[in-house]
Every structure is written in structure tokens, then in C-alpha cells.
C-alpha atoms as a PDB file:
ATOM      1  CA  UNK A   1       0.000   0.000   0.000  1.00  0.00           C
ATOM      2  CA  UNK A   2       1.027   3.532  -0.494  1.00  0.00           C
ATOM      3  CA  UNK A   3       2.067   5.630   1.764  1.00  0.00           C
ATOM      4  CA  UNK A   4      -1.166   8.001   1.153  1.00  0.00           C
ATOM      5  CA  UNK A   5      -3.972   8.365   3.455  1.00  0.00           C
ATOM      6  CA  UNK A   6      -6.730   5.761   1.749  1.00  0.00           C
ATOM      7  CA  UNK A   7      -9.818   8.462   0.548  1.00  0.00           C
ATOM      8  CA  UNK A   8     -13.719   7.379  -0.587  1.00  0.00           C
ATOM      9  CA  UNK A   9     -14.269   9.962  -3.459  1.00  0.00           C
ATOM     10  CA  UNK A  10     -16.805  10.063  -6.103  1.00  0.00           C
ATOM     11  CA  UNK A  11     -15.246   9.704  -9.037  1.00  0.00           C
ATOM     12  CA  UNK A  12     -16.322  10.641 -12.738  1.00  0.00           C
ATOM     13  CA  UNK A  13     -15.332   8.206 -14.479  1.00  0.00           C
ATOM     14  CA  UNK A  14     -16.131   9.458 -18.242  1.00  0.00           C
ATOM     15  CA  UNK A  15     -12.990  12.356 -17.348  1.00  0.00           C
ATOM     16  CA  UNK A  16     -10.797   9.911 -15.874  1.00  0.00           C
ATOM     17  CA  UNK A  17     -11.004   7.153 -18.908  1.00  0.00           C
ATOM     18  CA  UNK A  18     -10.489  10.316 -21.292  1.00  0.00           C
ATOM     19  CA  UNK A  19      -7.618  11.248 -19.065  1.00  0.00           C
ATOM     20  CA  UNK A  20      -6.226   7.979 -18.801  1.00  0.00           C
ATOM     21  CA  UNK A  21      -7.024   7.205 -22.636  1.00  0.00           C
ATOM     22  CA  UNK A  22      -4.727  10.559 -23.439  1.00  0.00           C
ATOM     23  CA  UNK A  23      -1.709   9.626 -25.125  1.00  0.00           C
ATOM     24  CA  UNK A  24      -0.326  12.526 -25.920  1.00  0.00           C
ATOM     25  CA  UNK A  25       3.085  13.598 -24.267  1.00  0.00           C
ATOM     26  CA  UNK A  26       1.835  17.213 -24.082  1.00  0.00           C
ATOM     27  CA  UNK A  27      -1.144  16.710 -21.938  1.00  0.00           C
ATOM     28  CA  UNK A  28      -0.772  15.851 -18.328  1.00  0.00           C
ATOM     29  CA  UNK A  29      -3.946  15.270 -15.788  1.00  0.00           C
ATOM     30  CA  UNK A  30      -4.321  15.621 -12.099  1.00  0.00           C
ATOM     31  CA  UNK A  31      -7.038  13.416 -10.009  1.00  0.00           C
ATOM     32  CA  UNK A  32      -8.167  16.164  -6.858  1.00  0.00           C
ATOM     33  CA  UNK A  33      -8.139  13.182  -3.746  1.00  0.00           C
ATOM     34  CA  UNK A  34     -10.317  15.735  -2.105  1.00  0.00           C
ATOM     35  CA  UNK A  35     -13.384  15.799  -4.938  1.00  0.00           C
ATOM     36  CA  UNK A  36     -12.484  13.404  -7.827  1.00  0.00           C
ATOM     37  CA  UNK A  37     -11.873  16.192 -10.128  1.00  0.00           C
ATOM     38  CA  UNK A  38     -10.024  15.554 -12.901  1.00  0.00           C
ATOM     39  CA  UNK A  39      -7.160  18.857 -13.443  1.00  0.00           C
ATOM     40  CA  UNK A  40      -5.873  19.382 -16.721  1.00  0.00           C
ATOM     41  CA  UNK A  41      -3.140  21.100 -18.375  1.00  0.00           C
ATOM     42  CA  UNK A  42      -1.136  21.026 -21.907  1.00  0.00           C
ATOM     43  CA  UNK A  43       1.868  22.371 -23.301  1.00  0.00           C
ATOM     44  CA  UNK A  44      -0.242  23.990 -26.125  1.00  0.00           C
ATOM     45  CA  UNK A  45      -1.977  25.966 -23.892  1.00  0.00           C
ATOM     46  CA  UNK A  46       0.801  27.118 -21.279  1.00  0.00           C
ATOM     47  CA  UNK A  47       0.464  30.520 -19.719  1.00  0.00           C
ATOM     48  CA  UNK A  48       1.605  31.917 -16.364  1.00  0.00           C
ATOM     49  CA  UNK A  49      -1.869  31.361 -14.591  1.00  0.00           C
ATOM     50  CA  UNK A  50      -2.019  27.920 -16.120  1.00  0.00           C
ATOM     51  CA  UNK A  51       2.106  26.948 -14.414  1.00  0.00           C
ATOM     52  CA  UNK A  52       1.270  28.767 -11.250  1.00  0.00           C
ATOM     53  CA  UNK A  53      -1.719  26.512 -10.827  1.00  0.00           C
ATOM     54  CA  UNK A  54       0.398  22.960 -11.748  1.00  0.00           C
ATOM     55  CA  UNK A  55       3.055  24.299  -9.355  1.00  0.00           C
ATOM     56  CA  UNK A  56       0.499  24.408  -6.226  1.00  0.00           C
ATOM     57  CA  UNK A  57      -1.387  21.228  -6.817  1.00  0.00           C
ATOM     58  CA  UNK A  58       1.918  19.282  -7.361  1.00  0.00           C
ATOM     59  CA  UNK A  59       2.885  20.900  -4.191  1.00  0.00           C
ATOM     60  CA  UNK A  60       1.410  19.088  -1.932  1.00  0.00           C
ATOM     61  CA  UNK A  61      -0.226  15.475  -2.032  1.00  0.00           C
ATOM     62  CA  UNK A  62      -4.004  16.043  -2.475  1.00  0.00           C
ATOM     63  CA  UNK A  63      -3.514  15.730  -5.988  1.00  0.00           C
ATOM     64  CA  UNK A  64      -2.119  12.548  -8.054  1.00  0.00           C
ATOM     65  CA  UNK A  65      -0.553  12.825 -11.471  1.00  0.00           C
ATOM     66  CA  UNK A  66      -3.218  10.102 -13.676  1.00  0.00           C
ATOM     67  CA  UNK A  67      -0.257   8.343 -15.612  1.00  0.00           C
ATOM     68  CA  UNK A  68      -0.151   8.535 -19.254  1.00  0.00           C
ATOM     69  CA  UNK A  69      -1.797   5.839 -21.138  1.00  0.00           C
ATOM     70  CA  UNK A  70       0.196   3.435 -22.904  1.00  0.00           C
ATOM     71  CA  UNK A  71       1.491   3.234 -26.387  1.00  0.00           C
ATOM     72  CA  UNK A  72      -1.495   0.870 -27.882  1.00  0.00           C
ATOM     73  CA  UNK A  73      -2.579  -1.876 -26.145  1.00  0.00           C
ATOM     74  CA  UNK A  74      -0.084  -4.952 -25.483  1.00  0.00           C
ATOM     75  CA  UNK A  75      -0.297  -7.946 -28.042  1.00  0.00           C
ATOM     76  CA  UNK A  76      -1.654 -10.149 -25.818  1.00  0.00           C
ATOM     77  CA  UNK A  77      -4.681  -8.440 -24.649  1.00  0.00           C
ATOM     78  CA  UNK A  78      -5.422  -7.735 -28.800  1.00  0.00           C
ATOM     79  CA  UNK A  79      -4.425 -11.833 -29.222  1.00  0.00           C
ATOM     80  CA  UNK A  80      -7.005 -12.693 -26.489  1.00  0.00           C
ATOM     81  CA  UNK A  81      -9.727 -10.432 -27.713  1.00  0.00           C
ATOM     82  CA  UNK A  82      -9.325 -12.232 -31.175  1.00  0.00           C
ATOM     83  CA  UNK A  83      -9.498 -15.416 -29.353  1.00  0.00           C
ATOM     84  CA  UNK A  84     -13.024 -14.849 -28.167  1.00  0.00           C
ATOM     85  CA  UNK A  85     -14.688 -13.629 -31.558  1.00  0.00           C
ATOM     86  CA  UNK A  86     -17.055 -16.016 -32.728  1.00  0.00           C
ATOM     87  CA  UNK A  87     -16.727 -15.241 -36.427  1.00  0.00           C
ATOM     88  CA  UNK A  88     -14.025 -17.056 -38.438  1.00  0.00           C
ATOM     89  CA  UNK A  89     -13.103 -14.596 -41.210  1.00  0.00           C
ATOM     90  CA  UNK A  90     -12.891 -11.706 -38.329  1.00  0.00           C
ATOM     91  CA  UNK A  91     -10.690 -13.580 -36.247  1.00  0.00           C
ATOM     92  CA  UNK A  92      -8.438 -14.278 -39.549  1.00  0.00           C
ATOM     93  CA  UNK A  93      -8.187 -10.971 -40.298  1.00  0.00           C
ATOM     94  CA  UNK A  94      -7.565  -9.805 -37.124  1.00  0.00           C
ATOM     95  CA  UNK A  95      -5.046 -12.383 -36.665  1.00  0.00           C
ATOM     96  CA  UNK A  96      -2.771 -11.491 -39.914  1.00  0.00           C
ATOM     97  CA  UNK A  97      -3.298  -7.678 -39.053  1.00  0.00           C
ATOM     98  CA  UNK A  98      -1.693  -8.757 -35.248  1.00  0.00           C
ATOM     99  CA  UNK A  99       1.116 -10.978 -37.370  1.00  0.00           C
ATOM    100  CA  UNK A 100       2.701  -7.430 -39.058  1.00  0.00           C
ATOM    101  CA  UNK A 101       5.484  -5.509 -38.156  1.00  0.00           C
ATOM    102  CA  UNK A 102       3.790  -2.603 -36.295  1.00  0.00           C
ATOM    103  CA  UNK A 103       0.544  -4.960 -35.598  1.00  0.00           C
ATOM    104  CA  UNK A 104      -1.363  -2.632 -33.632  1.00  0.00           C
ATOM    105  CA  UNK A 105      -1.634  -0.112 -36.317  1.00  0.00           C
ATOM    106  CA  UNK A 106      -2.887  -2.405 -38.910  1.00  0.00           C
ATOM    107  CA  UNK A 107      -5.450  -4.211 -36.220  1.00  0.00           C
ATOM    108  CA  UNK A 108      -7.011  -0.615 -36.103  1.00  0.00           C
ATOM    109  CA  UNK A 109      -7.071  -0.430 -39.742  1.00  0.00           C
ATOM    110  CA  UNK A 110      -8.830  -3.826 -39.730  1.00  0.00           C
ATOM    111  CA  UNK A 111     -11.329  -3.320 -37.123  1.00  0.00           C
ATOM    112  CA  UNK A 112     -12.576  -0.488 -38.660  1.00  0.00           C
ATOM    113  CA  UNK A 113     -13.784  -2.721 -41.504  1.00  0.00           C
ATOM    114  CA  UNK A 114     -15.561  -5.223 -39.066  1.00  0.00           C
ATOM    115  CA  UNK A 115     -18.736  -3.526 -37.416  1.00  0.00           C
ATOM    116  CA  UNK A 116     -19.856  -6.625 -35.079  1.00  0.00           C
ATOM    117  CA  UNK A 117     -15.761  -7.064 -34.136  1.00  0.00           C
ATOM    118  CA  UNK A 118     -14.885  -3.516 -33.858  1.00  0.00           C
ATOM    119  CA  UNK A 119     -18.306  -3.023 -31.401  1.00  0.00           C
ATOM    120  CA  UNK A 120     -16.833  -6.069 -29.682  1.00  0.00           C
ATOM    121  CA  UNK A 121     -13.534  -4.337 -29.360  1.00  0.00           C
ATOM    122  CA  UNK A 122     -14.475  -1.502 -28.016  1.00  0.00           C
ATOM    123  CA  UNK A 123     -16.905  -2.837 -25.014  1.00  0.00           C
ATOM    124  CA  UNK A 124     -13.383  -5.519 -24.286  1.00  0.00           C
ATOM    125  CA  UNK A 125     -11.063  -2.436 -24.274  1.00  0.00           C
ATOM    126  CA  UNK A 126     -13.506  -0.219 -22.331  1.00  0.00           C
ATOM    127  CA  UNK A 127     -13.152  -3.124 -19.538  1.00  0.00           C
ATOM    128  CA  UNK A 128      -9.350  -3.775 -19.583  1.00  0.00           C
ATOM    129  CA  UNK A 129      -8.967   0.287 -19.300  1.00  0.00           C
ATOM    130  CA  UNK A 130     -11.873   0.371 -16.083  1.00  0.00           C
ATOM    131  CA  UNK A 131      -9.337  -2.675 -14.909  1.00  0.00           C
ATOM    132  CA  UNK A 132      -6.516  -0.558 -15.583  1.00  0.00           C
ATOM    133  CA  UNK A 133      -7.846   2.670 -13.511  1.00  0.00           C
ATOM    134  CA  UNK A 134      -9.109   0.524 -10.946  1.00  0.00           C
ATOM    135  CA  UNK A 135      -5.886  -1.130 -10.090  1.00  0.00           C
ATOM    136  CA  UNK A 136      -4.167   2.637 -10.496  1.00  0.00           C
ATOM    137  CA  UNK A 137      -6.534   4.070  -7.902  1.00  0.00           C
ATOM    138  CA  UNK A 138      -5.817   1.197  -5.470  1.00  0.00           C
ATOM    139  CA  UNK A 139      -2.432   2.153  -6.163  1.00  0.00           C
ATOM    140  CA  UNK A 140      -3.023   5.019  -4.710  1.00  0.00           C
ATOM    141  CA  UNK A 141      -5.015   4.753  -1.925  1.00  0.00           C
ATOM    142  CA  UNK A 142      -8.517   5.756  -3.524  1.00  0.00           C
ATOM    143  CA  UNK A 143     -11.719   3.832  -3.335  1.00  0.00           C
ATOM    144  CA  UNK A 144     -14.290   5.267  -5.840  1.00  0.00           C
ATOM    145  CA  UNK A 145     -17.652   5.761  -4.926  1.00  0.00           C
END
């Protein structure tokens, strides 16, 4: 366990999956322990006001930095989601497209194409990511309401 103080917040969980989903290098996200708010700042949109604000809630430790998503998703969670369609040609497809140098880009291409996998896809990834921010917010020491 961390060495925070465990907190019960609400938590809105629509701003933290789009926070956590963020993979851009230029972005960075603060979860309030206090409310559940979700803080945001970018390099594009730096000002004084905006730095002064970062500096006092990285201050102190009522605020948590949300981590940056991942580069894609690993090939073993995009193996075992093919595993579990039920259609033969989809799971082919899917399965060369994982096979390619760079296989995540061209499973994206290929799900696109596949309207049954590609809703599939996105109700599997929307659970490994809730798994993901669950086992984050364990991490440290915040039990969602």
C-alpha cells in the first residue's frame, strides 16, 4: 500500500477514462483526492496562470498525477480479444493484421472494416482500461464511490 492516506471519493469516471485514454506527451492530468476532479493542463496551452496553478497542486499530495496511457494496447490483450470472436473470417483478419510488423496499427485499420468485431472491441477495451484505472486508484489509496 502507499504511503497516502486511503480516501472514498466520487469519481467521474467518463474524465478519468479520457484522461487515462490521453496519449499525448503534451497533456498531463491531475485526479483532486479531495473531490475526484479531474485537473488538466497542456503544453499547447501554457500561460503563467495555467504553471502557477500545476506548481500548487503538485505541491502538496491532495492531488495525483493520472499516468499517461500506454502506447497501444499490449499484443496479448489484442491476441485474447481475437481469441473470443465467434466469427471465423474476423478472427483471420484480425489475426494477420496482429502478425505485421507494427501490428497494432494495422489491427485498427482492420477493425474499422468489421462492425460486429470492432463493437466487440471496443466494449473488451472499455473493460481492460476500467481494470486498468481501478488497479491505479488502489495504487493510490482511492476507493471510488
Amino acid at each position: 500500500m502507499s504511503a497516502l492516506e486511503w480516501k472514498r471519493i466520487r469519481i467521474d469516471w467518463e474524465e478519468l477514462r479520457d484522461a487515462f485514454e490521453d496519449l499525448s506527451a503534451d497533456h498531463r492530468y491531475y485526479l483532486d483526492r479531495e473531490t475526484g476532479a479531474v485537473h488538466f493542463f497542456s503544453a499547447y496551452l501554457d500561460n503563467e496562470e495555467d504553471e502557477e496553478e500545476e506548481r500548487a497542486i503538485t505541491a502538496g499530495r491532495r492531488y495525483v498525477r493520472i499516468p499517461q496511457a500506454r502506447d497501444g494496447v499490449p499484443t496479448e490483450e489484442l491476441a485474447e480479444f481475437v481469441a473470443t470472436l465467434r466469427d471465423g473470417g474476423e478472427r483471420r483478419v484480425l489475426t494477420t493484421a496482429l502478425r505485421a510488423p507494427g501490428g497494432y496499427q494495422y489491427f485498427r485499420e482492420a477493425i474499422e472494416s468489421l462492425p460486429v468485431a470492432r463493437r466487440e472491441w471496443r466494449r473488451f477495451s472499455s473493460d481492460v482500461v476500467k481494470g486498468r484505472i481501478e488497479e491505479w486508484l488502489s495504487e493510490v489509496s482511492i476507493e471510488p464511490l
